[in-house]
N, C-alpha and C. Protein backbone atom coordinates (compact mmCIF):
# COMPACT_ATOMS: atom_id res chain seq x y z
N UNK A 1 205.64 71.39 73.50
CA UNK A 1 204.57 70.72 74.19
C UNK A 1 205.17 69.74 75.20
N UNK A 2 204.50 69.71 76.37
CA UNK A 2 205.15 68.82 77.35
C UNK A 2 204.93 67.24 77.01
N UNK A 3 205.48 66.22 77.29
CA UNK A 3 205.89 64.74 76.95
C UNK A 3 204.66 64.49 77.47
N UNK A 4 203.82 64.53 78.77
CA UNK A 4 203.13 64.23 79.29
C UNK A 4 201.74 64.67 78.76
N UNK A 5 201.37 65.45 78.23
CA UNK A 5 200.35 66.30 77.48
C UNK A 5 199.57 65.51 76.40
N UNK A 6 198.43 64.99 76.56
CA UNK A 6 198.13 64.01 75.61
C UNK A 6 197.66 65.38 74.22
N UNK A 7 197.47 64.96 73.14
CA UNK A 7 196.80 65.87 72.48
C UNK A 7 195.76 64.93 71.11
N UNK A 8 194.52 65.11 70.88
CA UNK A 8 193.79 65.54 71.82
C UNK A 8 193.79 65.20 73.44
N UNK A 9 192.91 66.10 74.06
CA UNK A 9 193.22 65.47 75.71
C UNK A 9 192.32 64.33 75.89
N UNK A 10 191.82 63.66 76.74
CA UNK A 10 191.14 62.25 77.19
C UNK A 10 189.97 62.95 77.46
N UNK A 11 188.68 62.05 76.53
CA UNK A 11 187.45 62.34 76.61
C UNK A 11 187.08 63.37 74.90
N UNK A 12 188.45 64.17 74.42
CA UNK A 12 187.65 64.91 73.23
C UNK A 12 188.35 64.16 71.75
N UNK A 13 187.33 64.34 71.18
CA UNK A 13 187.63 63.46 69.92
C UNK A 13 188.42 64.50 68.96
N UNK A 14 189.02 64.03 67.91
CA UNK A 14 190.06 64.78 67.33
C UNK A 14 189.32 66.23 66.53
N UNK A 15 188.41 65.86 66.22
CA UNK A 15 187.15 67.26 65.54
C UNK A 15 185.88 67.26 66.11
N UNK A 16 184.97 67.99 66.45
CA UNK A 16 184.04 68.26 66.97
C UNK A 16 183.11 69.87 66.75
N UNK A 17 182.61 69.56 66.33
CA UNK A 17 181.52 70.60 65.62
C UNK A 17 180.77 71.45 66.67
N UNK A 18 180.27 72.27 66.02
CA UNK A 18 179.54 73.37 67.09
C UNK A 18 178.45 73.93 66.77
N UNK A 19 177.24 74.34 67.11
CA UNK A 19 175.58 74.70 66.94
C UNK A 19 175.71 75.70 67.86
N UNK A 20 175.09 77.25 67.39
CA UNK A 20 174.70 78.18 68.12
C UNK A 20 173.26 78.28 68.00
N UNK A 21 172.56 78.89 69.24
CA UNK A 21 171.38 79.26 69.35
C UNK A 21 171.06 80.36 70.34
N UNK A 22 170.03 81.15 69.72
CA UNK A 22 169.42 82.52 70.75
C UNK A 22 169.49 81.98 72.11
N UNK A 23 168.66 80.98 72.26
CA UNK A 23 168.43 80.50 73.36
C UNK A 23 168.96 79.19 73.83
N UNK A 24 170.20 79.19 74.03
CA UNK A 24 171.16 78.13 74.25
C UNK A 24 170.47 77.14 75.78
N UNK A 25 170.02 77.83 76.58
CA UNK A 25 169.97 76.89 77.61
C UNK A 25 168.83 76.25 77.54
N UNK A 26 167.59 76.71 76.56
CA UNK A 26 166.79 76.21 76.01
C UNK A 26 166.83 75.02 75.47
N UNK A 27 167.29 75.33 74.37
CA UNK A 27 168.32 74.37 73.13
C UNK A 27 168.82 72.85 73.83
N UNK A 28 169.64 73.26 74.68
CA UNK A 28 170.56 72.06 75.61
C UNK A 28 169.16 71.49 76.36
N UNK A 29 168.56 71.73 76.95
CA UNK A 29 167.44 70.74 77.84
C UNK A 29 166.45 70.18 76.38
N UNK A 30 166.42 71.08 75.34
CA UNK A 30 165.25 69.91 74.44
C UNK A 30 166.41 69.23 73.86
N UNK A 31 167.30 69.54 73.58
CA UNK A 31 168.39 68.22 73.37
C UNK A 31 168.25 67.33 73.51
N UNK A 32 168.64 67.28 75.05
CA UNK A 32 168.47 65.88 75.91
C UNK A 32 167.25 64.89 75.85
N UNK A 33 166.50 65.98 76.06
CA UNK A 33 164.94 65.52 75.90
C UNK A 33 164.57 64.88 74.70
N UNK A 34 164.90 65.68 73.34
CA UNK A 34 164.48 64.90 72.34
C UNK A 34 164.83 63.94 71.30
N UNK A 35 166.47 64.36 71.67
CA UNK A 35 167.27 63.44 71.29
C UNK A 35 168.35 62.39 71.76
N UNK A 36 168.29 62.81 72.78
CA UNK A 36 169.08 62.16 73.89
C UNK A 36 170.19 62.25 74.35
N UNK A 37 170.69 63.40 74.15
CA UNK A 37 171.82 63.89 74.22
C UNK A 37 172.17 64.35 75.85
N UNK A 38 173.29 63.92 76.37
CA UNK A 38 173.77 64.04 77.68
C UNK A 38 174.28 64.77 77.82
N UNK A 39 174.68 66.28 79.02
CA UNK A 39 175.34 67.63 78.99
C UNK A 39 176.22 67.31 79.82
N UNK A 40 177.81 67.13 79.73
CA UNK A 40 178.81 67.02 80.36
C UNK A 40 179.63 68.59 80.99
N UNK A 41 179.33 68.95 80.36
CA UNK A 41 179.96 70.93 80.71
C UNK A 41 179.00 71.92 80.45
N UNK A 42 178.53 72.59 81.56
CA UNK A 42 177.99 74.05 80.58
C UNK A 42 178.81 74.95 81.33
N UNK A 43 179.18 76.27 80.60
CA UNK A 43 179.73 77.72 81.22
C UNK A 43 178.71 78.82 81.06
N UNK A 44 178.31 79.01 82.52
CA UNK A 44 176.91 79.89 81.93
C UNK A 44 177.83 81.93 81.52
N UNK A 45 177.05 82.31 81.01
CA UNK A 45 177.37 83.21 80.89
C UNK A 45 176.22 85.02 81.97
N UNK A 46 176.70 85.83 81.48
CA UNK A 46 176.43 86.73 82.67
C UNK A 46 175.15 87.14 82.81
N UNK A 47 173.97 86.79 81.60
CA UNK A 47 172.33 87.14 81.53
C UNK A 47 171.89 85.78 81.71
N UNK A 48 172.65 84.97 82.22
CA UNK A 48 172.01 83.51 82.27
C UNK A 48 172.13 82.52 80.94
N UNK A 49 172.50 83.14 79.64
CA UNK A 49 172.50 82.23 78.82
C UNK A 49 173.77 80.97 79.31
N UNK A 50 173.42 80.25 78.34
CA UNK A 50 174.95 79.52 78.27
C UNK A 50 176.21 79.89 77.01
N UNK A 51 176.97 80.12 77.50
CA UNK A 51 178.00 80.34 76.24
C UNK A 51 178.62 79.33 75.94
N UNK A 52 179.28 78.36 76.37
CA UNK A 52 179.67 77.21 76.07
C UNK A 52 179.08 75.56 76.55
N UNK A 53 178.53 74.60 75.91
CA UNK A 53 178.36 73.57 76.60
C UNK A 53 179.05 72.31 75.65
N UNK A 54 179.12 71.56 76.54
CA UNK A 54 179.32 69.84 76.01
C UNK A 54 178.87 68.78 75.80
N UNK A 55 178.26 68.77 74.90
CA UNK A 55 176.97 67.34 75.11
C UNK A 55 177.43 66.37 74.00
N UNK A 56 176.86 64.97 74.89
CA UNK A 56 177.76 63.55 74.58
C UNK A 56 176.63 63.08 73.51
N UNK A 57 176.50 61.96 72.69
CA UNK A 57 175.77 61.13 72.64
C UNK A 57 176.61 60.10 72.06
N UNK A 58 176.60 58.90 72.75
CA UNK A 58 177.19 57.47 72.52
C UNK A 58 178.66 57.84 72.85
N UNK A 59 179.39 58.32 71.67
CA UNK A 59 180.54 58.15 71.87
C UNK A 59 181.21 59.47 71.24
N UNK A 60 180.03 60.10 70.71
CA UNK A 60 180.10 61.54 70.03
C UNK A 60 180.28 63.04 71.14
N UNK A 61 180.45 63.83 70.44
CA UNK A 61 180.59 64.98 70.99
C UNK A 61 180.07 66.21 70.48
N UNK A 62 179.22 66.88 70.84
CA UNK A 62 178.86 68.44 70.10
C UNK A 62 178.96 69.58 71.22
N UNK A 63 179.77 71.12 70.94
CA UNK A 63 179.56 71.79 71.22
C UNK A 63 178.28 72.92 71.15
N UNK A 64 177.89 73.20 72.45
CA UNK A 64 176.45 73.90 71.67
C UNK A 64 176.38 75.41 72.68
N UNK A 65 176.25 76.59 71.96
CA UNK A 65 176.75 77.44 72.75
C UNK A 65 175.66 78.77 72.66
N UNK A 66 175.79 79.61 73.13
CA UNK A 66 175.05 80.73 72.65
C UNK A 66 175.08 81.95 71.44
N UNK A 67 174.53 81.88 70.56
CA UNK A 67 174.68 83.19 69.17
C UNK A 67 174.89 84.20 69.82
N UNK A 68 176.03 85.14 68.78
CA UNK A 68 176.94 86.32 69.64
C UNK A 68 176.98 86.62 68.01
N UNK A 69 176.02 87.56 67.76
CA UNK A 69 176.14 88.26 65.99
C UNK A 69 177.82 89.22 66.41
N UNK A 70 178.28 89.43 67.11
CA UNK A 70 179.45 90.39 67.00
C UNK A 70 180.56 88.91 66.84
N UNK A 71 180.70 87.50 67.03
CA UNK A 71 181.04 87.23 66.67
C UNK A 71 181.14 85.86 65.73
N UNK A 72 179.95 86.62 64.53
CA UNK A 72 179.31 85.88 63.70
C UNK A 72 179.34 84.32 64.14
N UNK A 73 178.23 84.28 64.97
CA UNK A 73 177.78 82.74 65.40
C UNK A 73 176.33 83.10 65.23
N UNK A 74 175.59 82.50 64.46
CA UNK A 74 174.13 82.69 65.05
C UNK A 74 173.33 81.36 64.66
N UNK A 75 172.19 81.31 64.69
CA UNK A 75 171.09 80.29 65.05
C UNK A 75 170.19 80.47 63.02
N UNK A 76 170.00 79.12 63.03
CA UNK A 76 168.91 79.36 61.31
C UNK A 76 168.02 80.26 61.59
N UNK A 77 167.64 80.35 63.10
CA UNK A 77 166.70 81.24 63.42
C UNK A 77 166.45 82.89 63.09
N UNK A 78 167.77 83.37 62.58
CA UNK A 78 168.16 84.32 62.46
C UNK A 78 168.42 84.77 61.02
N UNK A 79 168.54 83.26 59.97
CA UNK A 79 168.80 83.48 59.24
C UNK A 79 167.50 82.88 58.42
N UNK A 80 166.56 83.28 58.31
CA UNK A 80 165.01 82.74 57.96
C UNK A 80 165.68 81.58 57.40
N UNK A 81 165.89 80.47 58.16
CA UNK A 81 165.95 79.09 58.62
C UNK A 81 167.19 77.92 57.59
N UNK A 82 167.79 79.16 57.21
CA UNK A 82 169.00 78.43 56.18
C UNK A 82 169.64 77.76 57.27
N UNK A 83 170.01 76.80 56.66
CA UNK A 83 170.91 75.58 57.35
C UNK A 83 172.22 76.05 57.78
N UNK A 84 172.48 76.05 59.04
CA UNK A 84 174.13 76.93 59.19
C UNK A 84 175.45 75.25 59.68
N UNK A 85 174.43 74.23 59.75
CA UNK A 85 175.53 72.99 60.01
C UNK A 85 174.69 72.03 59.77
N UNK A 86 175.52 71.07 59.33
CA UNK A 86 174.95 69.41 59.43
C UNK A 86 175.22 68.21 59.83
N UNK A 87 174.89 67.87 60.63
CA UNK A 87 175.10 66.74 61.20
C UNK A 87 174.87 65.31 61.40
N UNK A 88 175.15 64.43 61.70
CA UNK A 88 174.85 63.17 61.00
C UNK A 88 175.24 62.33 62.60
N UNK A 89 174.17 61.75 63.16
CA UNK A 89 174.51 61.12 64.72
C UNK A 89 174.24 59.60 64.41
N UNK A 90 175.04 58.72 64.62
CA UNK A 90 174.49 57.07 64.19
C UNK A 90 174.14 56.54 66.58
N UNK A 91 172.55 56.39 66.12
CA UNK A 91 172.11 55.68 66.95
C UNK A 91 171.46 54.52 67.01
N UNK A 92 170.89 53.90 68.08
CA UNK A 92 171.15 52.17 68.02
C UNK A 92 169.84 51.40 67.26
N UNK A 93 168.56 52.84 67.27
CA UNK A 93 167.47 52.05 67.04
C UNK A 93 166.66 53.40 66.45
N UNK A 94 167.02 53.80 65.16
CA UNK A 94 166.52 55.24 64.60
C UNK A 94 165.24 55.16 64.29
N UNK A 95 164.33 54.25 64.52
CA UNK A 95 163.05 54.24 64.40
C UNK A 95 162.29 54.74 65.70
N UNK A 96 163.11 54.01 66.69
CA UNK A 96 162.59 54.63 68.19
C UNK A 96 162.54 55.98 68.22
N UNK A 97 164.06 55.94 68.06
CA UNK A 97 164.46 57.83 68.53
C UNK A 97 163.86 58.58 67.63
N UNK A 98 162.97 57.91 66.41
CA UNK A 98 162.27 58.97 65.83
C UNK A 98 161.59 59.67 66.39
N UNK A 99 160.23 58.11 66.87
CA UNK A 99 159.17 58.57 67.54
C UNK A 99 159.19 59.40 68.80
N UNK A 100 160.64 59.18 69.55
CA UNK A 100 161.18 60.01 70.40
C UNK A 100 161.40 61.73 70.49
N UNK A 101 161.46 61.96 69.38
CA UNK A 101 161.97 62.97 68.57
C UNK A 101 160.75 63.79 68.39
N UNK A 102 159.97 63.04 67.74
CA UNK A 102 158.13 63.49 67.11
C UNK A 102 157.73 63.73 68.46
N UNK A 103 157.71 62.96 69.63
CA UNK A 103 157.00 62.71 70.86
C UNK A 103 157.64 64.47 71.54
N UNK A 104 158.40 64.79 71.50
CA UNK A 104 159.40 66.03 72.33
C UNK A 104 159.09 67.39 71.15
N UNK A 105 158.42 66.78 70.01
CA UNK A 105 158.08 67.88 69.39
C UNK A 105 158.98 68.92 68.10
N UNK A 106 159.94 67.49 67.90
CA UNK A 106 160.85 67.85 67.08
C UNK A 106 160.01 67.74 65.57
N UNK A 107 160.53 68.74 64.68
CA UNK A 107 159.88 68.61 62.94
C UNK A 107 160.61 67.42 62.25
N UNK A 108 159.69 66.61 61.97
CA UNK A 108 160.66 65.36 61.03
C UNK A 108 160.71 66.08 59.80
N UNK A 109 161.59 65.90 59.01
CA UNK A 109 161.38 66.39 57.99
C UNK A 109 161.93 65.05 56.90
N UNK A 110 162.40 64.00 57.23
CA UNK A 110 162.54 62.96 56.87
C UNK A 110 162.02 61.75 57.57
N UNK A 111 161.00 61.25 57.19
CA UNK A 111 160.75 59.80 57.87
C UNK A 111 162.06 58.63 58.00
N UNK A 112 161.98 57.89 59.04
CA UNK A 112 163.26 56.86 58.88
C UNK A 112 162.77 55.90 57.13
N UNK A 113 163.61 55.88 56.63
CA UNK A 113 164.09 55.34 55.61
C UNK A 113 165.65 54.65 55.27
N UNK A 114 165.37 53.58 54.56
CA UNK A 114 166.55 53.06 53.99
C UNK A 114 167.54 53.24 52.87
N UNK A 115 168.15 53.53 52.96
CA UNK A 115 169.35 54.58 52.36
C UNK A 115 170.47 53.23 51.73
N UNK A 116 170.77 53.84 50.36
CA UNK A 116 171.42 52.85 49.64
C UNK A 116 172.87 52.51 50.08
N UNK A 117 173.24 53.21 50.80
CA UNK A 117 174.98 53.03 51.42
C UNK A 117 174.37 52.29 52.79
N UNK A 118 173.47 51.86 53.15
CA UNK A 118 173.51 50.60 53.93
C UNK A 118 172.79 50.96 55.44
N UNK A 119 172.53 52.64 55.55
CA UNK A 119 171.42 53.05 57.11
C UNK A 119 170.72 53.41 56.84
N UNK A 120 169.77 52.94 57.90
CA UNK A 120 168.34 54.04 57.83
C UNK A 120 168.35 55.07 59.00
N UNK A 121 167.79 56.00 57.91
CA UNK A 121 167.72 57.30 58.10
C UNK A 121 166.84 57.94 58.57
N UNK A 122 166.68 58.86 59.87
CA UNK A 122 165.40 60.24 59.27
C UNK A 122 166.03 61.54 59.59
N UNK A 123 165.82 62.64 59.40
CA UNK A 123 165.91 64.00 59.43
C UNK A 123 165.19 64.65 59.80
N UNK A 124 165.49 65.82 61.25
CA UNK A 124 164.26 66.74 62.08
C UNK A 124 165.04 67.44 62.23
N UNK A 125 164.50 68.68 62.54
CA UNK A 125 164.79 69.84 62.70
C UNK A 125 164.34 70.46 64.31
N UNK A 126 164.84 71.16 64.85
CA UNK A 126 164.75 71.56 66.20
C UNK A 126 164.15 72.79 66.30
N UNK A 127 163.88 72.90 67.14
CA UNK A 127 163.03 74.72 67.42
C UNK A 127 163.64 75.83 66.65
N UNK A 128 165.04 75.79 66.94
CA UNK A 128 165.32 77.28 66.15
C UNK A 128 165.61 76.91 64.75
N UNK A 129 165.48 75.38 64.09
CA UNK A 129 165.93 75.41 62.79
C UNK A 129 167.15 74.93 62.49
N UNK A 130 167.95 74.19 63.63
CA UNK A 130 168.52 73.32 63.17
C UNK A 130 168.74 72.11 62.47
N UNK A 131 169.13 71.59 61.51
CA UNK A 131 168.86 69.97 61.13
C UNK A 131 169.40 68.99 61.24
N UNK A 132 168.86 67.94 61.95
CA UNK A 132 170.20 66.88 62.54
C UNK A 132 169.15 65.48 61.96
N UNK A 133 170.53 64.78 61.30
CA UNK A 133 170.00 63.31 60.73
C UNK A 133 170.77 62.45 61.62
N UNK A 134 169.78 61.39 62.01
CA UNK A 134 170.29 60.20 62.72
C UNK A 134 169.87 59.25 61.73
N UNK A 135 170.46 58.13 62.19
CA UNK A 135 171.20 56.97 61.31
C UNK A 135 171.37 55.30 62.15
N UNK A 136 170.70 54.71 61.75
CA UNK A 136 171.45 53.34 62.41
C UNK A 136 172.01 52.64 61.22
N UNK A 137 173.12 51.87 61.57
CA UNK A 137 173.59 51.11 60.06
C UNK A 137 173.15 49.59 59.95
N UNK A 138 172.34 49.51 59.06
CA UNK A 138 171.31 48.00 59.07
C UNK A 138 172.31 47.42 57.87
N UNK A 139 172.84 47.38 56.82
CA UNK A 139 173.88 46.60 56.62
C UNK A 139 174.88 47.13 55.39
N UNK A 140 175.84 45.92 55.22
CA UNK A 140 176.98 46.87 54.79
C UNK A 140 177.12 46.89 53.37
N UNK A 141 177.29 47.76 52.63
CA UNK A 141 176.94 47.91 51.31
C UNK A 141 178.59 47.54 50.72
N UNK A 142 179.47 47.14 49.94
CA UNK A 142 180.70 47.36 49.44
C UNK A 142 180.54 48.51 48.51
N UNK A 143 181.39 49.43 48.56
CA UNK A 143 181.64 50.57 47.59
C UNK A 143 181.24 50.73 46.11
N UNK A 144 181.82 49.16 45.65
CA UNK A 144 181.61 48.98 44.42
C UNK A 144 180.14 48.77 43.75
N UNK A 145 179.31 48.67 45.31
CA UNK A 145 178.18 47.73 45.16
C UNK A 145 177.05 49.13 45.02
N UNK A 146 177.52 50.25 45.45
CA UNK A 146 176.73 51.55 45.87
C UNK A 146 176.34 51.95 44.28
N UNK A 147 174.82 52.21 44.27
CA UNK A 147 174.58 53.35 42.79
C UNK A 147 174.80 54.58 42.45
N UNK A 148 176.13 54.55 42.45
CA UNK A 148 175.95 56.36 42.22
C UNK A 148 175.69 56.37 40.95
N UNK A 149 175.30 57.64 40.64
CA UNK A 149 174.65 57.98 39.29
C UNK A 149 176.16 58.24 38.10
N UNK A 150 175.93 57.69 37.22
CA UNK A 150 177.23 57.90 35.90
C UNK A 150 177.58 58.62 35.52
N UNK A 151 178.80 59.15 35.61
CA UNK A 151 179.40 60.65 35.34
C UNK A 151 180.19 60.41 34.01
N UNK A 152 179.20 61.48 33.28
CA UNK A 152 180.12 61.42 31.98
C UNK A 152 181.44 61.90 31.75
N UNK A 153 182.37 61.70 30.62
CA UNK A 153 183.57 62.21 30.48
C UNK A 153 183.83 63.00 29.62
């Protein structure tokens, strides 16, 4: 590897996840729209879909591309709506971006709620059946302080 070669390169974070959908260029504009997600790259592909894109939010990164069953990528849509990823986005004011979310026509499937490790939470689902939980962190729990349930020995 050359001396000069950063790795990762500037701008991508060390892991970064990926969401396919039938209708990728679809997908990427209610993104933005309903969650707020910003598109830094798309590569369209040759029927107009998109095959590869880049979308930011805050300081995050998701790849979001087009389903290609030849090379097993596809959408919940495809799979009568089993969960194929999960994701977890921490934004600044998860009560807003709910109503944000509801407003663009996204399925809540979790109301924002307060969550014992210290954020509140809600959970929606997107047109083809994806599920993405956002998160703001309202305060800090210590480890020791968390309930997990008692595991016998």
């Amino acid at each position: 590897m050359a001396e000069d070669v950063k790795n990762p390169p500037d701008g991508m974070p060390r892991i970064t996840a990926g969401v396919y959908y039938q209708d990728s260029a679809a997908a990427i504009e209610w993104l933005e729209k309903a969650f707020g997600f910003k598109t830094r790259l798309k590569i369209p592909g040759p029927e107009g879909q998109i095959l590869h894109s880049e979308l930011e939010i805050g300081d995050g990164l998701i790849f979001v591309g087009h389903a290609c069953p030849d090379e097993k990528k596809t959408s919940p849509q495809n799979l009568d709506g089993a969960m194929t990823a999960g994701m977890y986005i921490y934004v600044d004011d998860v009560d807003g971006h709910c109503e944000n979310a509801r407003a663009a026509g996204a399925k809540i499937i979790q109301e924002p709620e307060d969550m014992f490790y210290g954020d509140r939470v809600y959970t929606a689902s997107d047109p083809e059946g994806h599920q993405w939980k956002f998160g703001t962190h309202v305060r800090d729990v210590p480890l020791e302080e968390m309930p997990f349930p008692a595991v016998e020995e």
